[in-house]
C-alpha atoms as a PDB file:
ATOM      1  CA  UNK A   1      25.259 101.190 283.095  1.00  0.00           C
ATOM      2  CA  UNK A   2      24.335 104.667 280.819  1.00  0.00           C
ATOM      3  CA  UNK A   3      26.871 106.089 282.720  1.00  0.00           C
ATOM      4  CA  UNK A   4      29.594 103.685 282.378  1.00  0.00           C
ATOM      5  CA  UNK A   5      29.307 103.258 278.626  1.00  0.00           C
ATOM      6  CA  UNK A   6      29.217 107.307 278.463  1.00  0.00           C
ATOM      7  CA  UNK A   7      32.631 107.158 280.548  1.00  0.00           C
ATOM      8  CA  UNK A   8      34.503 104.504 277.759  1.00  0.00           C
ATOM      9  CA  UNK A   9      32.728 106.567 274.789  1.00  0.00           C
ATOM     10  CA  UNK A  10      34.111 109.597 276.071  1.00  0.00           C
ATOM     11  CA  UNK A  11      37.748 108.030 276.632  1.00  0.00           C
ATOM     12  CA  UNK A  12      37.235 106.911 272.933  1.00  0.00           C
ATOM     13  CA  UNK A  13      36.841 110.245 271.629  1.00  0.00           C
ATOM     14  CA  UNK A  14      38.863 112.564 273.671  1.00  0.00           C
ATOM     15  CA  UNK A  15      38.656 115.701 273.031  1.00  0.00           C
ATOM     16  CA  UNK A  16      42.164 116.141 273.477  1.00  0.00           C
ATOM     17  CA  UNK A  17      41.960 114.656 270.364  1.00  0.00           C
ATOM     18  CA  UNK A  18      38.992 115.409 268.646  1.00  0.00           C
ATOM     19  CA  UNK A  19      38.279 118.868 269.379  1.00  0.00           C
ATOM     20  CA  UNK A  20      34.595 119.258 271.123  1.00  0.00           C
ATOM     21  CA  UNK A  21      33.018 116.798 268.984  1.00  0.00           C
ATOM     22  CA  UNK A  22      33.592 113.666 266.640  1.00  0.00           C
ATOM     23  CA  UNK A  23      33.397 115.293 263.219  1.00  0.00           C
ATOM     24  CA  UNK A  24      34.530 113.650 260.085  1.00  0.00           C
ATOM     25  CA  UNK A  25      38.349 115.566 259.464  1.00  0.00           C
ATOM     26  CA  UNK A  26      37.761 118.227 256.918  1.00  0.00           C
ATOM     27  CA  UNK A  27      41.389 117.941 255.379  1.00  0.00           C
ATOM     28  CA  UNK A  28      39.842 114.595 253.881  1.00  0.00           C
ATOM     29  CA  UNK A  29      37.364 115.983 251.546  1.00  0.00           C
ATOM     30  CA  UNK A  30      37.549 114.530 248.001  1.00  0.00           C
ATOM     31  CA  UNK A  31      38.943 117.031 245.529  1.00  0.00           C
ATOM     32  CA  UNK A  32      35.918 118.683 242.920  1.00  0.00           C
ATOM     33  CA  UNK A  33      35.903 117.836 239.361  1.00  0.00           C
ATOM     34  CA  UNK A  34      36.744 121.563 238.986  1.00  0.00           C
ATOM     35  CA  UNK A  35      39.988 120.853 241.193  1.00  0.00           C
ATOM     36  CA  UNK A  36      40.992 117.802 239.209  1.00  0.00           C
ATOM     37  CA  UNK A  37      40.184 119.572 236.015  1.00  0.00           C
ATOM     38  CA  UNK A  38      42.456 122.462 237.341  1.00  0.00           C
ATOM     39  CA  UNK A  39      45.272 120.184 238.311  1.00  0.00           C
ATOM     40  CA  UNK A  40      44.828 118.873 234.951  1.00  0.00           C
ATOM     41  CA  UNK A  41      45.119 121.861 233.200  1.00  0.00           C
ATOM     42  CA  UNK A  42      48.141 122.496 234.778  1.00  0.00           C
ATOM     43  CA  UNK A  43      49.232 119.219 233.759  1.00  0.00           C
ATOM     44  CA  UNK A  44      48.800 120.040 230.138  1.00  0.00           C
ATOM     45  CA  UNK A  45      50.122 123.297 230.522  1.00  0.00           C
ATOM     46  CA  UNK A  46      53.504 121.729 231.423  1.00  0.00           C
ATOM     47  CA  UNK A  47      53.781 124.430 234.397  1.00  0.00           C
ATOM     48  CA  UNK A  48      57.008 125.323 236.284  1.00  0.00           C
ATOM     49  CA  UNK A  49      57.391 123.373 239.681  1.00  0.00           C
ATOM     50  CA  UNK A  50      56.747 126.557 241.824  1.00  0.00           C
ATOM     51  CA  UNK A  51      53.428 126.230 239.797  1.00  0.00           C
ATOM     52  CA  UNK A  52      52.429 123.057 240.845  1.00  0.00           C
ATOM     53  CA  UNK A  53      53.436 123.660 244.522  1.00  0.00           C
ATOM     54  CA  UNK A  54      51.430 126.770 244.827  1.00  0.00           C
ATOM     55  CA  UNK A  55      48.755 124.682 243.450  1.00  0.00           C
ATOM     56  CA  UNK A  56      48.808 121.938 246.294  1.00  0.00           C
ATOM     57  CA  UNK A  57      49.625 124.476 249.049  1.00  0.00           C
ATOM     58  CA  UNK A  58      46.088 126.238 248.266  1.00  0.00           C
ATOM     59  CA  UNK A  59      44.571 122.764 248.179  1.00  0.00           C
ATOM     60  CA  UNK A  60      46.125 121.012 251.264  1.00  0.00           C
ATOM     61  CA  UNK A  61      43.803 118.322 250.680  1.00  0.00           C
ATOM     62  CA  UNK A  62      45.633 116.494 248.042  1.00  0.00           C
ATOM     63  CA  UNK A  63      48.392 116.069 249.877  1.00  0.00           C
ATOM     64  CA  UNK A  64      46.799 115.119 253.043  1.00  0.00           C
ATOM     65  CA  UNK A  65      45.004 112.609 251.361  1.00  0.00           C
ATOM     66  CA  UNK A  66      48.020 110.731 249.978  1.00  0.00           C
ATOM     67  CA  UNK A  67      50.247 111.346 252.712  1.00  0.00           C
ATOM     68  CA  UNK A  68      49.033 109.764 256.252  1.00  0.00           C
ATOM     69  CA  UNK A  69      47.698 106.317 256.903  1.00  0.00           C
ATOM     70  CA  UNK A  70      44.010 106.684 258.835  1.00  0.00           C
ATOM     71  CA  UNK A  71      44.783 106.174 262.239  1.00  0.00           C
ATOM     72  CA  UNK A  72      46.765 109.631 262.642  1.00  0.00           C
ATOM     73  CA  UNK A  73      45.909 112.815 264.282  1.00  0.00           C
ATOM     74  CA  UNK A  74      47.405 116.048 262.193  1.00  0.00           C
ATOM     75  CA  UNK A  75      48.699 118.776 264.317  1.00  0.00           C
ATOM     76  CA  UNK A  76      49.876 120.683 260.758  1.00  0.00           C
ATOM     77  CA  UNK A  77      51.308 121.511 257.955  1.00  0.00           C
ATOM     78  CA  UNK A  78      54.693 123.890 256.656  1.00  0.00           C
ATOM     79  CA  UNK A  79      55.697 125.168 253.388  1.00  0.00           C
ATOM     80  CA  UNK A  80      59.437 125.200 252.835  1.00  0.00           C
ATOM     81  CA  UNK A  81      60.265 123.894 256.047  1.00  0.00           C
ATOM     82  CA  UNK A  82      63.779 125.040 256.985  1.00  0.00           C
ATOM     83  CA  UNK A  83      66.528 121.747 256.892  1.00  0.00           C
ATOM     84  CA  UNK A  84      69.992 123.396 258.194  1.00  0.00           C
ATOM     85  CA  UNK A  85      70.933 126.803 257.479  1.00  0.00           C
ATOM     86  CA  UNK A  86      70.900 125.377 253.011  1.00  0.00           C
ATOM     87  CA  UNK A  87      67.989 123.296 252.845  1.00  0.00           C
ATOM     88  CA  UNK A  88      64.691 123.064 252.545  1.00  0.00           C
ATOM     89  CA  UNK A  89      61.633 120.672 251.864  1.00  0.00           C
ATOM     90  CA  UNK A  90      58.668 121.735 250.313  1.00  0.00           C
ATOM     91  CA  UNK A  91      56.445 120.729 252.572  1.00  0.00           C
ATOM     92  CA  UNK A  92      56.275 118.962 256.070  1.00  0.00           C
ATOM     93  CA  UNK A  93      53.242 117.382 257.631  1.00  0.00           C
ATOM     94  CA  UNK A  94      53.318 116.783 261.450  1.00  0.00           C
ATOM     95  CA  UNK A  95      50.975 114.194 262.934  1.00  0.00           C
ATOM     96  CA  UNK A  96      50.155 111.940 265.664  1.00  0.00           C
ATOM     97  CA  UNK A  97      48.829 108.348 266.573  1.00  0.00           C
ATOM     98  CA  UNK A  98      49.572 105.368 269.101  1.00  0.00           C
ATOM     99  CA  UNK A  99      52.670 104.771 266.824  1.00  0.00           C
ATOM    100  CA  UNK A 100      54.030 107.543 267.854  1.00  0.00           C
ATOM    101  CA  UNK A 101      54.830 111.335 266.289  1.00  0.00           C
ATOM    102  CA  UNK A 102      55.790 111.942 262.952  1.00  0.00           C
ATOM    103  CA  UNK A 103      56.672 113.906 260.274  1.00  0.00           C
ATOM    104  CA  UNK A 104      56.510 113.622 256.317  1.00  0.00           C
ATOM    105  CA  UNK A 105      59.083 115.824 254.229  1.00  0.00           C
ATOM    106  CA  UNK A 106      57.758 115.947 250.916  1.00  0.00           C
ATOM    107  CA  UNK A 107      59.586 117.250 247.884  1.00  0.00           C
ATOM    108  CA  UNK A 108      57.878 118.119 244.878  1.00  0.00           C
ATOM    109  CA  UNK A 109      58.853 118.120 241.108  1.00  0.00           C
ATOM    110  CA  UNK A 110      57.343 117.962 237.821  1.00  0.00           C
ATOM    111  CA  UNK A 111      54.444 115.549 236.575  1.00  0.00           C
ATOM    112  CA  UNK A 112      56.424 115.520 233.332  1.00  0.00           C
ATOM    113  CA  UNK A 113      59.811 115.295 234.231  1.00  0.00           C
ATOM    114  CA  UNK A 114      60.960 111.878 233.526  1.00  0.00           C
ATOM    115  CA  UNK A 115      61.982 109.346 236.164  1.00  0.00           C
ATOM    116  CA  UNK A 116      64.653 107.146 234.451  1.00  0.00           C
ATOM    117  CA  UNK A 117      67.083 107.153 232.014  1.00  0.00           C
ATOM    118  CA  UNK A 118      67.087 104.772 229.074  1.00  0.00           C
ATOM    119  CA  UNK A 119      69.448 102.743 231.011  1.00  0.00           C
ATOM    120  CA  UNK A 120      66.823 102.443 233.714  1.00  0.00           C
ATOM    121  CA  UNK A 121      68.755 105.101 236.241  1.00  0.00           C
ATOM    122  CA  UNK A 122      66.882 107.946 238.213  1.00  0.00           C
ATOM    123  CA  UNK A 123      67.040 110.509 235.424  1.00  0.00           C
ATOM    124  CA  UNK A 124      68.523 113.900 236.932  1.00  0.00           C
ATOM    125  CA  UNK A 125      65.443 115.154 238.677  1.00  0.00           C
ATOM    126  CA  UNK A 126      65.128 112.176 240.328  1.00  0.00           C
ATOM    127  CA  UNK A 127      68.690 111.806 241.387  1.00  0.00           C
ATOM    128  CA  UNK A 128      68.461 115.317 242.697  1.00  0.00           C
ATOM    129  CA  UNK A 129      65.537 114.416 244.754  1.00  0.00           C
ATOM    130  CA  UNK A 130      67.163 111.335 246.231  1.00  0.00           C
ATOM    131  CA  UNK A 131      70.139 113.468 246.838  1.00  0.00           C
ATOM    132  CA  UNK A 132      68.477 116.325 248.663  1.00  0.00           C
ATOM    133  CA  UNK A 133      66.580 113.647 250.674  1.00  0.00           C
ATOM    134  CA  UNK A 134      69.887 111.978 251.615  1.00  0.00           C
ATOM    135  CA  UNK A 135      71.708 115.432 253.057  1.00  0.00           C
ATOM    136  CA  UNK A 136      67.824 116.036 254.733  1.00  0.00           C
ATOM    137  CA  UNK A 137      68.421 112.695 256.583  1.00  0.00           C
ATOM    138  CA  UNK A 138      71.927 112.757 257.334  1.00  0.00           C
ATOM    139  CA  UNK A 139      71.603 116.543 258.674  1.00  0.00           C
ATOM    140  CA  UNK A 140      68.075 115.838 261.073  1.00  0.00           C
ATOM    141  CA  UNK A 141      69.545 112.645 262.658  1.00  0.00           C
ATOM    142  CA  UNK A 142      72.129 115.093 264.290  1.00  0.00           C
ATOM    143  CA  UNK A 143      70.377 118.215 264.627  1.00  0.00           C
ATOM    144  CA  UNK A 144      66.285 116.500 265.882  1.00  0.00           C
ATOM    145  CA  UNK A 145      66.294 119.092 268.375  1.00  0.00           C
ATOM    146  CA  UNK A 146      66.976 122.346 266.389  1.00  0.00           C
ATOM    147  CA  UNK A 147      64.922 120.988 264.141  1.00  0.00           C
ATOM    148  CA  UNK A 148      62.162 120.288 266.267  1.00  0.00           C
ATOM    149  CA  UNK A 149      62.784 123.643 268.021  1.00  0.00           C
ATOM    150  CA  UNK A 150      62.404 126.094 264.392  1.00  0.00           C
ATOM    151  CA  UNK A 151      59.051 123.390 263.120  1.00  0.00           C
ATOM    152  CA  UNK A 152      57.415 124.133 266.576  1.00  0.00           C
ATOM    153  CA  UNK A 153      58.242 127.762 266.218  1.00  0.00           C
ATOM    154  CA  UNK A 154      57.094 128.417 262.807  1.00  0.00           C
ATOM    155  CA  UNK A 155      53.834 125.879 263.753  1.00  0.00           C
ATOM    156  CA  UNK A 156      52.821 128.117 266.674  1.00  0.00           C
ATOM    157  CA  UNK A 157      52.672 130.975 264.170  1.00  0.00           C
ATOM    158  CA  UNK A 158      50.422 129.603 261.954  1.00  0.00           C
ATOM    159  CA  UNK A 159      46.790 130.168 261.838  1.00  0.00           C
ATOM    160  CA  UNK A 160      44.560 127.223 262.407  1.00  0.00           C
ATOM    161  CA  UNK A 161      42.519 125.805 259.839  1.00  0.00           C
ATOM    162  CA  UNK A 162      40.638 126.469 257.939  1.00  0.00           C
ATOM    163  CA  UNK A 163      42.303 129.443 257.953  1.00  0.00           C
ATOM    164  CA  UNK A 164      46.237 129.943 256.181  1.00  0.00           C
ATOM    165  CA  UNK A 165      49.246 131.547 256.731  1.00  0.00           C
ATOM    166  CA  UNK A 166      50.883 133.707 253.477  1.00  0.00           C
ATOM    167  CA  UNK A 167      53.113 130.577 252.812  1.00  0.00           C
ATOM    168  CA  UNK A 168      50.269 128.303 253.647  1.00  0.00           C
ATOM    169  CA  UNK A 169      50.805 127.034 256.512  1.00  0.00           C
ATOM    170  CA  UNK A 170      48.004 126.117 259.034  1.00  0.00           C
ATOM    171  CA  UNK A 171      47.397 123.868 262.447  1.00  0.00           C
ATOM    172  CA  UNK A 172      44.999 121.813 263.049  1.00  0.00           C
ATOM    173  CA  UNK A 173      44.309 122.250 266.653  1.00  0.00           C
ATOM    174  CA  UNK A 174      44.721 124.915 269.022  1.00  0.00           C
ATOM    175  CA  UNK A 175      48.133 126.114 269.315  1.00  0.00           C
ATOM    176  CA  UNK A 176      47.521 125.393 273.302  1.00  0.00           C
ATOM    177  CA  UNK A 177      47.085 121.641 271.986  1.00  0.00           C
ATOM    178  CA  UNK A 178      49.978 121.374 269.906  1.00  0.00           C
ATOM    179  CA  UNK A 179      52.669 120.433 272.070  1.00  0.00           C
ATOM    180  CA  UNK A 180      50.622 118.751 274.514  1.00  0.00           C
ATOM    181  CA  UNK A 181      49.908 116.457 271.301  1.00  0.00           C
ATOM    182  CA  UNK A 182      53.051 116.289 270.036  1.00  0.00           C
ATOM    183  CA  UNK A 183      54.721 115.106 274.078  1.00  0.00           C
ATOM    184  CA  UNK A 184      51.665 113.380 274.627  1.00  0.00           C
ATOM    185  CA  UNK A 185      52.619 110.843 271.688  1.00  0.00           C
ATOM    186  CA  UNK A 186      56.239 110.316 272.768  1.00  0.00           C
ATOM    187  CA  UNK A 187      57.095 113.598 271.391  1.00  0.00           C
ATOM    188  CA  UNK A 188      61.238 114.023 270.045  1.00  0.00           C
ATOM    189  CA  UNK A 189      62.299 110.540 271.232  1.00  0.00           C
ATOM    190  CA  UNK A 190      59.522 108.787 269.422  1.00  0.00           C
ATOM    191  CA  UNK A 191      59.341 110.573 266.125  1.00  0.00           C
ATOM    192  CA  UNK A 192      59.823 109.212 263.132  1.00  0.00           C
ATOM    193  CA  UNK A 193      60.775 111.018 259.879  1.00  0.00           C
ATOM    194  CA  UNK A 194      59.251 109.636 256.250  1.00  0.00           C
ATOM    195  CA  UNK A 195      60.168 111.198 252.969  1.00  0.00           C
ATOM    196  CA  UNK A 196      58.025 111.305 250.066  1.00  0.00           C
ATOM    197  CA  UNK A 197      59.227 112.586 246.495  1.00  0.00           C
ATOM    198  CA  UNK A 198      56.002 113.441 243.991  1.00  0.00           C
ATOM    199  CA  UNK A 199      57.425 113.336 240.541  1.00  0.00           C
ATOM    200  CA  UNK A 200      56.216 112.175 236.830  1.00  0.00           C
ATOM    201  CA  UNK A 201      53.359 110.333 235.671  1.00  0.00           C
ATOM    202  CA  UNK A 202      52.846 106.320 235.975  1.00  0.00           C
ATOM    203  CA  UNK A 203      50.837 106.655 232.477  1.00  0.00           C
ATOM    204  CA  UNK A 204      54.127 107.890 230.643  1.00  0.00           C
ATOM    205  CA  UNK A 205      56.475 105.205 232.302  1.00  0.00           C
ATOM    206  CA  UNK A 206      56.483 101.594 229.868  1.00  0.00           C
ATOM    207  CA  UNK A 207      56.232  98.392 231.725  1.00  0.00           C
ATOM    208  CA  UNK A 208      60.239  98.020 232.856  1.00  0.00           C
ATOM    209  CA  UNK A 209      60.138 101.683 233.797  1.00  0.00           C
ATOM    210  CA  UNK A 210      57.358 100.486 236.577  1.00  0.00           C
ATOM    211  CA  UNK A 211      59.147  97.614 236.750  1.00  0.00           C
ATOM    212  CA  UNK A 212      62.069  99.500 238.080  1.00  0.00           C
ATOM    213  CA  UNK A 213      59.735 102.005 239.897  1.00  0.00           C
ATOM    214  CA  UNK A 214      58.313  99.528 242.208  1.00  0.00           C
ATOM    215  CA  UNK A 215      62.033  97.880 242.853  1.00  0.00           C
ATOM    216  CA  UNK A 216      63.111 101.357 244.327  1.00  0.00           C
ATOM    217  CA  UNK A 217      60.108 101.788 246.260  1.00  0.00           C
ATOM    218  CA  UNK A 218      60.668  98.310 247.666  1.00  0.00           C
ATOM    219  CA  UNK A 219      64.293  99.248 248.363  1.00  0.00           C
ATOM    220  CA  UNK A 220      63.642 102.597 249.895  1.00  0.00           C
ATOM    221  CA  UNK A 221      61.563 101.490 252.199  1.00  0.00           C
ATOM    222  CA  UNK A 222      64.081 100.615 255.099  1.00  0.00           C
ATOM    223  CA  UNK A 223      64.914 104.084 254.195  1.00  0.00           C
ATOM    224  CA  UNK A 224      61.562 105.369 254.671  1.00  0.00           C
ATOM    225  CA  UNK A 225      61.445 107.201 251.345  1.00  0.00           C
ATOM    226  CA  UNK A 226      58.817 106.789 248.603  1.00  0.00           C
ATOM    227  CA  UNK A 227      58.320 107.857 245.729  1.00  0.00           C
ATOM    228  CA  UNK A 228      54.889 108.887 243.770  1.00  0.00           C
ATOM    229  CA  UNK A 229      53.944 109.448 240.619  1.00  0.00           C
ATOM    230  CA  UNK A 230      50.841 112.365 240.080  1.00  0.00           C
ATOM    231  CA  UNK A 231      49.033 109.823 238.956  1.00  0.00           C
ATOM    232  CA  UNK A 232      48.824 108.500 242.119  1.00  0.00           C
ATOM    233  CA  UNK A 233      48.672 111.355 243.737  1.00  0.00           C
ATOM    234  CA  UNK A 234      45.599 112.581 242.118  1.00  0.00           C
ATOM    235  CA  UNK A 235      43.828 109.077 242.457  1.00  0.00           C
ATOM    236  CA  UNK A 236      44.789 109.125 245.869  1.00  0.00           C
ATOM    237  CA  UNK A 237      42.973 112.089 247.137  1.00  0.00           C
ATOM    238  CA  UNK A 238      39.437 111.136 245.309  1.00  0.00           C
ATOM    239  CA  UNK A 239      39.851 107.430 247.194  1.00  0.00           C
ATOM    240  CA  UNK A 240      42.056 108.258 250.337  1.00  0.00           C
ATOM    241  CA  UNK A 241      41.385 107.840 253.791  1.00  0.00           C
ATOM    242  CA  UNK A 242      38.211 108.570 254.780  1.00  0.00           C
ATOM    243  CA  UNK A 243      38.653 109.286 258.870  1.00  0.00           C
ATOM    244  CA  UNK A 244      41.512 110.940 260.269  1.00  0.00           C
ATOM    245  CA  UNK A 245      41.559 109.832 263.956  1.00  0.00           C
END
């Protein structure tokens, strides 16, 4: 009986997942008060957006703490993740779970640059965003494979955590693992590709501005684009997802 209950524990916790042991994911570690007070500070500071992403790429955990729902595996994460020979996001999180693969483009812009007009349209950042996520889209439907082929390249360079590349990129597990996670999950043919834009602050926005927030986010959603406020964001990663696997 010992034996057979060791045999379904140990299919539970594969180490082909896992690693050698079932450890609580270290990517989900609340942020310090002296992070949030930093984040703040920036905040106040109204910093450039190169600012703000240099901020999250030395503190992965924000983002991984907003971005995947609890049931996923990550394999890792790339700054300025190539999109065609013109684009790129600012950051791209590949994971894993019984859904299948996939991977998060995230673009980041200011906490105080606004998100509508007075007439209730995506201000210009916004618009921008939307725009850049659009030609993203529209270019990766037809090109998954190069794609694919330059992520798993750049992935199998990167250190794994906790250690970083100069850019700050990192993998999770082994670089022997990664594609044997990534194939193992469906792999190219069951991949699916979520945007997420991180822009202005939900505190700022009056009640029709959330209003019309929530109606994009609603209508995106086919689309598998959100958008976030830092608000959010920063709430997020104190009360985010506690197990990654």
């Amino acid at each position: 009986m010992k034996e057979n209950i060791q045999e379904i524990l140990n299919e539970i916790f594969d180490p082909l997942i896992l690693g050698d042991e079932n450890k609580v994911h270290k990517l989900t570690k609340s942020p310090t008060f002296k992070e949030i007070e930093g984040f703040a500070e920036l905040i106040l500071k109204d910093e450039s957006e190169e600012s703000f992403q240099f901020f999250l790429s030395q503190n992965s955990h924000f983002l991984f703490r907003l971005a995947p729902s609890s049931d996923e595996t990550y394999l890792g994460i790339l700054m300025k993740p190539p999109i065609s020979n013109f684009n790129f996001a600012d950051y791209a999180i590949f994971s894993v779970s019984q859904g299948g693969c996939r991977v998060l483009l995230i673009e980041i812009e200011r906490p105080n640059d606004k998100l509508f007009t007075k007439k209730l349209t995506p201000a210009n950042k916004l618009q921008i965003a939307l725009g850049q996520i659009n030609d993203w889209d529209e270019w990766i439907q037809s090109n998954k494979q190069t794609f694919f082929n330059t992520s798993f390249r750049l992935l199998k360079e990167s250190p794994k955590f906790p250690k970083k590349g100069e850019k700050g990129n990192f993998i999770y597990c082994s670089k022997n693992q990664l594609e044997a996670l990534w194939n193992g999950f469906g792999g190219n043919e069951y991949c699916t590709f979520e945007y997420l834009i991180v822009l202005g602050r939900w505190s700022k926005l009056n009640e029709r501005e959330k209003q019309r927030l929530m109606y994009l986010n609603n209508s995106f959603s086919k689309q598998n684009i959100k958008i976030r406020t830092y608000d959010n964001l920063i709430r997020k990663s104190i009360d985010g997802p506690k197990h990654l696997w």
